[in-house]
PDB file of N, CA and C in Angstrom:
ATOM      1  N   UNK A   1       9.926  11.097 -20.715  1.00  0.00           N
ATOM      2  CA  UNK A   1       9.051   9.963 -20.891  1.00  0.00           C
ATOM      3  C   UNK A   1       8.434  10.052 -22.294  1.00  0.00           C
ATOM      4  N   UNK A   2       8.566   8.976 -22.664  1.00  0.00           N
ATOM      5  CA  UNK A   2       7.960   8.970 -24.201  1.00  0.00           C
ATOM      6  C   UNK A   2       6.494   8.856 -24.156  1.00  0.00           C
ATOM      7  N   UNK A   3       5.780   8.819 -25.560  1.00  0.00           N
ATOM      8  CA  UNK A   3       4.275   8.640 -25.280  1.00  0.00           C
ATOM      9  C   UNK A   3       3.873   7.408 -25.694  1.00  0.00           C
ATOM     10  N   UNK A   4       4.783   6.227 -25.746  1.00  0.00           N
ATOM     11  CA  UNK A   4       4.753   4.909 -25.570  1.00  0.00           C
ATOM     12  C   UNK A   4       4.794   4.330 -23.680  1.00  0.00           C
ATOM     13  N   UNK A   5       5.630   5.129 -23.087  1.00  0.00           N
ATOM     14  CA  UNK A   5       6.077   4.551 -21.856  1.00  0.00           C
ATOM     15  C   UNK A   5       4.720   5.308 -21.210  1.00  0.00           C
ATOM     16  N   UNK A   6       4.132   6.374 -21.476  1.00  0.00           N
ATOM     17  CA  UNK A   6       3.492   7.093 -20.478  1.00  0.00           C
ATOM     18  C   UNK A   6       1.893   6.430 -20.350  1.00  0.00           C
ATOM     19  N   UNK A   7       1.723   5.458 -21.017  1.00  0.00           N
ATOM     20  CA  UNK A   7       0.227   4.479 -20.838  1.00  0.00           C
ATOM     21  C   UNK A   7       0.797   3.089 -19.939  1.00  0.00           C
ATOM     22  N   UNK A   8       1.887   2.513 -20.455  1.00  0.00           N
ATOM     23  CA  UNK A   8       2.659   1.375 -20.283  1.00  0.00           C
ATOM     24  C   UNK A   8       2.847   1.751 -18.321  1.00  0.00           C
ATOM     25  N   UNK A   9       3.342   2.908 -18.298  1.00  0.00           N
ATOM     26  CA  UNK A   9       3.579   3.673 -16.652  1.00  0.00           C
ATOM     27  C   UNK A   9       2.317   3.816 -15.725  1.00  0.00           C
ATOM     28  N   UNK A  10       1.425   4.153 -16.487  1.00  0.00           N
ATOM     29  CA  UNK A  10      -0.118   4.011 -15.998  1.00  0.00           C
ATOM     30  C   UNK A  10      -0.573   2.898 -15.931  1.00  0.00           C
ATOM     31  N   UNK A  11       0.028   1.885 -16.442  1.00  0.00           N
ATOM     32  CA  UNK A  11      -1.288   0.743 -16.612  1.00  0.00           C
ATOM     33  C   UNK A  11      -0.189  -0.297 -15.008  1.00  0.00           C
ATOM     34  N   UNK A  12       1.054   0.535 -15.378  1.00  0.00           N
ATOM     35  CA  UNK A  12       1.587   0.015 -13.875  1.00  0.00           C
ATOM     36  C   UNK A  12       1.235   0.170 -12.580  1.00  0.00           C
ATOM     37  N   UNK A  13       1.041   1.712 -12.721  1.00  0.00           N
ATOM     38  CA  UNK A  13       0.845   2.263 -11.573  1.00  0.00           C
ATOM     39  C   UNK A  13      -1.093   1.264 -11.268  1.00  0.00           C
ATOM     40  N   UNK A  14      -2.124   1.618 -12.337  1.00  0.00           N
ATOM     41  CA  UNK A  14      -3.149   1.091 -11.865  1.00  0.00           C
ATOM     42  C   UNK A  14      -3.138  -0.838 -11.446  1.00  0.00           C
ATOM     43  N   UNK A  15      -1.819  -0.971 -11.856  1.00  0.00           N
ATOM     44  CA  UNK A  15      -2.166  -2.719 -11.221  1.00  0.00           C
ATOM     45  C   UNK A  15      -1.615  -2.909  -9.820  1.00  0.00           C
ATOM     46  N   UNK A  16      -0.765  -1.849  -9.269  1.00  0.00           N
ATOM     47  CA  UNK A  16      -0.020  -1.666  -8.292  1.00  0.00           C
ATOM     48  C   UNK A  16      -1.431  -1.357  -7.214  1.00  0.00           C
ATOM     49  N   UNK A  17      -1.754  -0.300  -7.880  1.00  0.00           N
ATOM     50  CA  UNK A  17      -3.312   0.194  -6.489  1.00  0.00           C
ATOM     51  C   UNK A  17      -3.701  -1.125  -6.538  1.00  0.00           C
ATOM     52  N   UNK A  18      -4.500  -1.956  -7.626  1.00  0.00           N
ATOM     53  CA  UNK A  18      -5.258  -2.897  -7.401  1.00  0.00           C
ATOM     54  C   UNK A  18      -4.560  -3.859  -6.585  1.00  0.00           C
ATOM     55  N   UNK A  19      -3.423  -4.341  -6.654  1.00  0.00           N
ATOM     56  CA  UNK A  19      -3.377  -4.522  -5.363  1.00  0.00           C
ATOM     57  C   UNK A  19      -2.906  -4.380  -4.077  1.00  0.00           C
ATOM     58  N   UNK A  20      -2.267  -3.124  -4.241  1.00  0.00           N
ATOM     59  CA  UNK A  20      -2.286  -2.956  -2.643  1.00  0.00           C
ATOM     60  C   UNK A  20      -3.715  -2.808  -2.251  1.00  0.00           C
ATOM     61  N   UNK A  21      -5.396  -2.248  -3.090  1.00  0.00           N
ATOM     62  CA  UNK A  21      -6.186  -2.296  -2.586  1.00  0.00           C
ATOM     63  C   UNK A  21      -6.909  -3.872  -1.797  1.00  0.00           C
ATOM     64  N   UNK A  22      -5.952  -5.028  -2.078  1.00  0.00           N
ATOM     65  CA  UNK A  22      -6.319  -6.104  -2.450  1.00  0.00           C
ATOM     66  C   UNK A  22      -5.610  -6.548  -0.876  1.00  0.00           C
ATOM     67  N   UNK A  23      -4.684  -5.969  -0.490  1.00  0.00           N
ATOM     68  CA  UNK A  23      -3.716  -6.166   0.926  1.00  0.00           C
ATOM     69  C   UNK A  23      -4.544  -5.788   2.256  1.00  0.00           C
ATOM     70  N   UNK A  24      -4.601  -6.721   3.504  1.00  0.00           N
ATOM     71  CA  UNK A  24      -4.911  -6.546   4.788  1.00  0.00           C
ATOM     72  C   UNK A  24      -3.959  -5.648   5.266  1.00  0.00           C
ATOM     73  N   UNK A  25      -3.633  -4.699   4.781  1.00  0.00           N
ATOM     74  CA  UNK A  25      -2.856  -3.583   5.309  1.00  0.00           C
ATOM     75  C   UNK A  25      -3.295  -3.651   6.551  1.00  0.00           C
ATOM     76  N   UNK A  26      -4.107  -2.812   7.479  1.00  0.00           N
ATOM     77  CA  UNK A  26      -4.173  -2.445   8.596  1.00  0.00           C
ATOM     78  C   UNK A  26      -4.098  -4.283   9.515  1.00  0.00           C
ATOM     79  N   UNK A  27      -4.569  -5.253   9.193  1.00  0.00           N
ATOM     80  CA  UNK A  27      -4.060  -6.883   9.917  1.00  0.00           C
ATOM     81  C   UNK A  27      -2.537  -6.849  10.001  1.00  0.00           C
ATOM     82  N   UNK A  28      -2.180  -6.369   8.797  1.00  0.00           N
ATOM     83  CA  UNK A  28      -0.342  -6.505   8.768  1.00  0.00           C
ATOM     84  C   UNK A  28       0.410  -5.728   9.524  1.00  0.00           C
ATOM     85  N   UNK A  29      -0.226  -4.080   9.767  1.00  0.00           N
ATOM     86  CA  UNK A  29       0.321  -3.312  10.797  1.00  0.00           C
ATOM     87  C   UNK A  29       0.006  -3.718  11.861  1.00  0.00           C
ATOM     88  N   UNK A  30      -1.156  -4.269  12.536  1.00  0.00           N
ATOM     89  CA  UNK A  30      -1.368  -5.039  13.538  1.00  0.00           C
ATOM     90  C   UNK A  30      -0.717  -6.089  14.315  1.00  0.00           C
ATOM     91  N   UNK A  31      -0.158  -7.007  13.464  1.00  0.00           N
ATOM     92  CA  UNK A  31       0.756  -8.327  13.531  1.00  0.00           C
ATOM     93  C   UNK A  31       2.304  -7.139  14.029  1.00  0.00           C
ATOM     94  N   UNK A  32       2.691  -6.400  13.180  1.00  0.00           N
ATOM     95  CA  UNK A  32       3.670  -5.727  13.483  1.00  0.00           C
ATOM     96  C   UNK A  32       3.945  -5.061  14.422  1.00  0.00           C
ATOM     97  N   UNK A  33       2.734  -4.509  15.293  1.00  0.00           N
ATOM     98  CA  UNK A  33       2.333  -3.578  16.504  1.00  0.00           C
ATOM     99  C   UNK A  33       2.673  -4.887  17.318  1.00  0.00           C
ATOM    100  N   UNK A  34       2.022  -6.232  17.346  1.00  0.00           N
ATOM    101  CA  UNK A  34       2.421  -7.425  18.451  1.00  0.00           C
ATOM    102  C   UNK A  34       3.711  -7.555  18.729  1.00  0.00           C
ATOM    103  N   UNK A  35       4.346  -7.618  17.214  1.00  0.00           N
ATOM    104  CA  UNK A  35       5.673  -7.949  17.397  1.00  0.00           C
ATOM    105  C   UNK A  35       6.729  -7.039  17.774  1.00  0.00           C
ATOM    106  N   UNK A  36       6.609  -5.452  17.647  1.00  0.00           N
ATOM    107  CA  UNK A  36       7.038  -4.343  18.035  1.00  0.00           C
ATOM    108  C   UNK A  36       6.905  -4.605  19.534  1.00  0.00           C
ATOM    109  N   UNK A  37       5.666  -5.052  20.386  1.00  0.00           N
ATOM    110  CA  UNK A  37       5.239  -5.181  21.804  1.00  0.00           C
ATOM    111  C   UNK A  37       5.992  -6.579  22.554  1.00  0.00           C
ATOM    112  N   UNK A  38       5.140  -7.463  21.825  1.00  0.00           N
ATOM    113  CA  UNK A  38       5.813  -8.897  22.356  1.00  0.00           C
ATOM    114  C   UNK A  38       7.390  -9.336  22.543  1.00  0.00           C
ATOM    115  N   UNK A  39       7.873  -9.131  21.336  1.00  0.00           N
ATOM    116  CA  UNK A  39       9.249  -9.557  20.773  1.00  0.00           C
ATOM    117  C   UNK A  39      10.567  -9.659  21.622  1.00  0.00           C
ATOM    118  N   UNK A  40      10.294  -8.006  22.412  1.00  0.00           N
ATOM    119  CA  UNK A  40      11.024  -7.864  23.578  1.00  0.00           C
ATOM    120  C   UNK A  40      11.589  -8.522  24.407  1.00  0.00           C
ATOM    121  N   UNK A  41      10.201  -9.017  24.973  1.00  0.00           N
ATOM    122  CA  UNK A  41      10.004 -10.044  25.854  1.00  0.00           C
ATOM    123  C   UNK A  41      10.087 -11.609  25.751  1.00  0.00           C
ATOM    124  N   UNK A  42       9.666 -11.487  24.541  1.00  0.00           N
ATOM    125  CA  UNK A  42       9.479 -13.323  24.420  1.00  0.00           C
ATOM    126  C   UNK A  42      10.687 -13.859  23.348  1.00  0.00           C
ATOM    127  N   UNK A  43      11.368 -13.250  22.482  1.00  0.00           N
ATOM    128  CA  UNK A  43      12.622 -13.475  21.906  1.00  0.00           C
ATOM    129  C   UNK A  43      13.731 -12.005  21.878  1.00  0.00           C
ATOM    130  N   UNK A  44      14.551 -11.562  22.871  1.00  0.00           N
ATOM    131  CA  UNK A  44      15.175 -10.313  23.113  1.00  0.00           C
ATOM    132  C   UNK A  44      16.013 -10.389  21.496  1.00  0.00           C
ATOM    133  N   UNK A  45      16.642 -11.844  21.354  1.00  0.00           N
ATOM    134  CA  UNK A  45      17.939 -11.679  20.357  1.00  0.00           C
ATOM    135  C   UNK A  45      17.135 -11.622  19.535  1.00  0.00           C
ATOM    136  N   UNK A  46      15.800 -12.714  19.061  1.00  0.00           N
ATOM    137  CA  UNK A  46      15.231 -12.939  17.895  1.00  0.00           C
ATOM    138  C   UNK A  46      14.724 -11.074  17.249  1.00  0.00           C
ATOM    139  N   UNK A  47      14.261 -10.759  18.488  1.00  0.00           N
ATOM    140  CA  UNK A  47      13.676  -9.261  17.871  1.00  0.00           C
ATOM    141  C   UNK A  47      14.743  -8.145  17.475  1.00  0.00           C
ATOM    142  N   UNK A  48      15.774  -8.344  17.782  1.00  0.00           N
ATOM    143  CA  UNK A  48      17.327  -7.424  17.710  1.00  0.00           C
ATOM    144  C   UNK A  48      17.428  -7.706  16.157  1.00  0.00           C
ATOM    145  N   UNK A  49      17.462  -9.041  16.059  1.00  0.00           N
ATOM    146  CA  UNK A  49      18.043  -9.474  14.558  1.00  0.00           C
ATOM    147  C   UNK A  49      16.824  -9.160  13.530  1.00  0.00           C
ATOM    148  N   UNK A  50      15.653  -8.946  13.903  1.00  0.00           N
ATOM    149  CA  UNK A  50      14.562  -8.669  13.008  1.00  0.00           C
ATOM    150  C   UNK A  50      14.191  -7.224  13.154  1.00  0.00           C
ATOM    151  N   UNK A  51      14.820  -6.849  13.934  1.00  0.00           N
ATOM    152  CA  UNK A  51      14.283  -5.358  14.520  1.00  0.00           C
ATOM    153  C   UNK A  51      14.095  -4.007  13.004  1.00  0.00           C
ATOM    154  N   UNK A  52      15.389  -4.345  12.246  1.00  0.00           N
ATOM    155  CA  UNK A  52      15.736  -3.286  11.645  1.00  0.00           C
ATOM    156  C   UNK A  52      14.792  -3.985  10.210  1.00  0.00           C
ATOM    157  N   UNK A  53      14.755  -4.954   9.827  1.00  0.00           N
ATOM    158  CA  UNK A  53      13.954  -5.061   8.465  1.00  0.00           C
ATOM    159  C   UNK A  53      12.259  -4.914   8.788  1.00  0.00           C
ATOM    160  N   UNK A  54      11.904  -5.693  10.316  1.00  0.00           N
ATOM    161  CA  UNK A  54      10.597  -4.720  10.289  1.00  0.00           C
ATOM    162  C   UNK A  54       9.876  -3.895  10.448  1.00  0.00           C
ATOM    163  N   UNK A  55      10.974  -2.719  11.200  1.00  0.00           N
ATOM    164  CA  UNK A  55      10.824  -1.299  10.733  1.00  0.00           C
ATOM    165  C   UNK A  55      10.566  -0.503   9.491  1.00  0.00           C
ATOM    166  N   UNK A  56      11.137  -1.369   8.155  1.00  0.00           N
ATOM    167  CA  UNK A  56      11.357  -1.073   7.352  1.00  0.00           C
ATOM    168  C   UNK A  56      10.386  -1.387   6.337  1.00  0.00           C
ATOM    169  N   UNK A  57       9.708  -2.655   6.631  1.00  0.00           N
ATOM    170  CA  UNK A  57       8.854  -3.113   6.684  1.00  0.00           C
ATOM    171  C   UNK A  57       7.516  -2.460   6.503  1.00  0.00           C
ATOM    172  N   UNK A  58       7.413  -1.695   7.707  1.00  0.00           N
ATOM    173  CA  UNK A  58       6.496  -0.932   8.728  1.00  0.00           C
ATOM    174  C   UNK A  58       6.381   0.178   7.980  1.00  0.00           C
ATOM    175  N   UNK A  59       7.237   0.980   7.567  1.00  0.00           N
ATOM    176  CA  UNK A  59       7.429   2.194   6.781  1.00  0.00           C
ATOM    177  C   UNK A  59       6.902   1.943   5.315  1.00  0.00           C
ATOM    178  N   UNK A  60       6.984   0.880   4.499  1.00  0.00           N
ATOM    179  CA  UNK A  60       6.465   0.647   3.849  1.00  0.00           C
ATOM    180  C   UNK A  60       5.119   0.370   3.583  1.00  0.00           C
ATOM    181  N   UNK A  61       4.429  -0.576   4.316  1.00  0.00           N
ATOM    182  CA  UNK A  61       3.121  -0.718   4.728  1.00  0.00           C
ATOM    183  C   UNK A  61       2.477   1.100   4.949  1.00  0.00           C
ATOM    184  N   UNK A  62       3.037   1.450   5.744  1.00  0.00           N
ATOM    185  CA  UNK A  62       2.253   2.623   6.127  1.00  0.00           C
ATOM    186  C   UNK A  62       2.476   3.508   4.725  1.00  0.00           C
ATOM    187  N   UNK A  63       3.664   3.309   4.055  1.00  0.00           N
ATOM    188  CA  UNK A  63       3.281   4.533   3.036  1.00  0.00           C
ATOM    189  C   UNK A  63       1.887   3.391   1.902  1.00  0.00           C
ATOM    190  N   UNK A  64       2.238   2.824   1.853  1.00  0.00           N
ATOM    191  CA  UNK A  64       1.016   1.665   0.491  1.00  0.00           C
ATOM    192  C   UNK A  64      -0.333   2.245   1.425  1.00  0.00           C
ATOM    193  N   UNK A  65      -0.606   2.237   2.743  1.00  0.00           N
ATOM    194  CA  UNK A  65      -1.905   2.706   3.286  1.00  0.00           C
ATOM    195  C   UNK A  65      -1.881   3.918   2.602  1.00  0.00           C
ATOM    196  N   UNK A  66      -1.318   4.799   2.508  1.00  0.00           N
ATOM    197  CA  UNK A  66      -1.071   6.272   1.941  1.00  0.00           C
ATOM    198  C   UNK A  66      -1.946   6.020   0.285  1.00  0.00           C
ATOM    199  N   UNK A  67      -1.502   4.650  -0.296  1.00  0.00           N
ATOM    200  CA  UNK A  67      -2.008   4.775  -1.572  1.00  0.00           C
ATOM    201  C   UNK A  67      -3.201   4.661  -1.467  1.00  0.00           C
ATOM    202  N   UNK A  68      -3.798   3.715  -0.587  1.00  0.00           N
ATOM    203  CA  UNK A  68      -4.736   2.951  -0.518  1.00  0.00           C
ATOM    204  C   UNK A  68      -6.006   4.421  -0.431  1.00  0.00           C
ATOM    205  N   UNK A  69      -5.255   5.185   0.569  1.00  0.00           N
ATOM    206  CA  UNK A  69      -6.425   6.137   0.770  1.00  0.00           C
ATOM    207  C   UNK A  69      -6.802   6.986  -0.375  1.00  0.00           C
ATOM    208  N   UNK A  70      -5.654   7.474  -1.508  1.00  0.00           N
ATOM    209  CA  UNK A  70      -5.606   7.701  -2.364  1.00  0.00           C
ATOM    210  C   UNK A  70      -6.699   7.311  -3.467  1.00  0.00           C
ATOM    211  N   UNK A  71      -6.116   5.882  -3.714  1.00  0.00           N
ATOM    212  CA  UNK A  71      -7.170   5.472  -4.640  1.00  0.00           C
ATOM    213  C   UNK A  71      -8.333   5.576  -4.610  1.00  0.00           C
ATOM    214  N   UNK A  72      -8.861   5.316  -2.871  1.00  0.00           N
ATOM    215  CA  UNK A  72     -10.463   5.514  -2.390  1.00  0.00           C
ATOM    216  C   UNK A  72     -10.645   6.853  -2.825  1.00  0.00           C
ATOM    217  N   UNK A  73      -9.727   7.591  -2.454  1.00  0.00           N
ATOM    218  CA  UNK A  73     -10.125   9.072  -3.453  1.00  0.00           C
ATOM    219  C   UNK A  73     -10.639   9.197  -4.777  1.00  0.00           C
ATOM    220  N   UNK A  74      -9.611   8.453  -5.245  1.00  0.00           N
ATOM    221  CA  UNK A  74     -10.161   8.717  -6.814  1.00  0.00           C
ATOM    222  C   UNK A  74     -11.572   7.581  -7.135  1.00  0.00           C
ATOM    223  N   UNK A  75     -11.626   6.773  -6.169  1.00  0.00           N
ATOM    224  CA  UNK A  75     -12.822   5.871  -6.880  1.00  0.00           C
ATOM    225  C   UNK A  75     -13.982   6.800  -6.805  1.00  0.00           C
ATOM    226  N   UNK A  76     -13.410   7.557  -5.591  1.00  0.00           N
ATOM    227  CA  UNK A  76     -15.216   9.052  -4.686  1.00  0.00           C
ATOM    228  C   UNK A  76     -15.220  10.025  -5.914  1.00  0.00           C
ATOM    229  N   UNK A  77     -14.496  10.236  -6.876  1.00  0.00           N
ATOM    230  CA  UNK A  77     -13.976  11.239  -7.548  1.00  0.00           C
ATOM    231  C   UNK A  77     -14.558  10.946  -9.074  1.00  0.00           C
ATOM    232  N   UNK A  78     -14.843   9.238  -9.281  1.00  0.00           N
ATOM    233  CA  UNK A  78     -15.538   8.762 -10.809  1.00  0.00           C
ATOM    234  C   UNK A  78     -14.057   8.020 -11.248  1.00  0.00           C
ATOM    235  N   UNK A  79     -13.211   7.826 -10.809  1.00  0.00           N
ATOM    236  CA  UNK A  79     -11.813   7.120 -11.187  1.00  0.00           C
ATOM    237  C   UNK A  79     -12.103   5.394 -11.054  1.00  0.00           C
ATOM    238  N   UNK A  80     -12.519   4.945 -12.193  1.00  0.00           N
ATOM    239  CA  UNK A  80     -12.402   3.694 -12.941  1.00  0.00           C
ATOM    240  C   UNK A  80     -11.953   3.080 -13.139  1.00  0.00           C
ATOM    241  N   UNK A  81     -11.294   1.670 -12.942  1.00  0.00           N
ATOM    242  CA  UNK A  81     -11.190   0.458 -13.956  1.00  0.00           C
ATOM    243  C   UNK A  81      -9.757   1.585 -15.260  1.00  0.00           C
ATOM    244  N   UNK A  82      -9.274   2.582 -14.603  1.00  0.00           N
ATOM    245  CA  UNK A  82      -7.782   3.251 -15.465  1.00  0.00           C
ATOM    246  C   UNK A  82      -8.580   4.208 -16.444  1.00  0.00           C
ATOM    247  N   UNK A  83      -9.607   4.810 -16.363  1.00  0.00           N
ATOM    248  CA  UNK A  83     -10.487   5.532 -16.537  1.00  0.00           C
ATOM    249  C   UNK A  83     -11.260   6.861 -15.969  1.00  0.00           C
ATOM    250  N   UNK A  84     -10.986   8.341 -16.246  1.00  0.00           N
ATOM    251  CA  UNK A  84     -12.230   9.104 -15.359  1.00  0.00           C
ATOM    252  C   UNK A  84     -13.631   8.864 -15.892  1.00  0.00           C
ATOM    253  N   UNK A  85     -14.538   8.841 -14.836  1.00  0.00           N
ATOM    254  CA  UNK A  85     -16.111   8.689 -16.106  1.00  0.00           C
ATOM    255  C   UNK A  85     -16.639  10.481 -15.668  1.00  0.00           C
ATOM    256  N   UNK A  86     -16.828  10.549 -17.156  1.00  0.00           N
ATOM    257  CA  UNK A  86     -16.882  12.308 -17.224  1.00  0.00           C
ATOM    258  C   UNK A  86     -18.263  12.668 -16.857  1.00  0.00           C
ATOM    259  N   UNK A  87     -18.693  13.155 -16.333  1.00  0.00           N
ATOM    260  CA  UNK A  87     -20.376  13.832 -15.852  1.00  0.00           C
ATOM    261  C   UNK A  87     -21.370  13.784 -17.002  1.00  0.00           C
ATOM    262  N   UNK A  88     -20.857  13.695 -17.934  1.00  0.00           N
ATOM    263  CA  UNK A  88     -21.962  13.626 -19.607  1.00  0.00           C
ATOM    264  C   UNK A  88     -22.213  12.060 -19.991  1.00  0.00           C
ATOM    265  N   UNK A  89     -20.804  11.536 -19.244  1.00  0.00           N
ATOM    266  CA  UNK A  89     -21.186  10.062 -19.547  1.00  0.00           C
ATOM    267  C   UNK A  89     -21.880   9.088 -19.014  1.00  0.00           C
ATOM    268  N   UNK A  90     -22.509   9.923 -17.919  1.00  0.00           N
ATOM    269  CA  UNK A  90     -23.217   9.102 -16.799  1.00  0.00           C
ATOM    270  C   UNK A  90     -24.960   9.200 -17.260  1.00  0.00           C
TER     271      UNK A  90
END
């Protein structure tokens, strides 16, 4: 990684948290828990043919929660707006 790409990579990664922090993650796993439950029952074929992308789906969501908790880390931690704020600067 060059030391052109390695701010350009950061400023990705921090627009990415902002918004998955910005996502009803846990509403969306919710909707998915119905349809994991319901689907069965109320469309057998419809849920067969959707079965495998919203698993996949699902796996995704749950890892972005993974970030989400993350970031809350670093906000508890002084992690800024793509910034640490250092203890002298406060």
């Amino acid at each position: 990684m060059t030391d052109q790409e390695y701010p350009q990579t950061q400023e990705q990664i921090l627009l990415m948290a902002y918004i998955i922090k910005n996502l009803d993650l846990d509403g969306f796993l919710k909707r998915i828990a119905t349809a994991e439950t319901l689907g069965p029952i109320i469309d057998p074929t419809l849920y067969l043919k959707a079965g495998t992308g919203l698993s996949e789906i699902k796996q995704i969501a749950l890892a972005m929660q993974q970030v989400e908790k993350a970031v809350d880390t670093c906000k508890d931690l002084g992690f800024v707006a793509g910034k640490v704020e250092h203890a002298e600067d406060n």
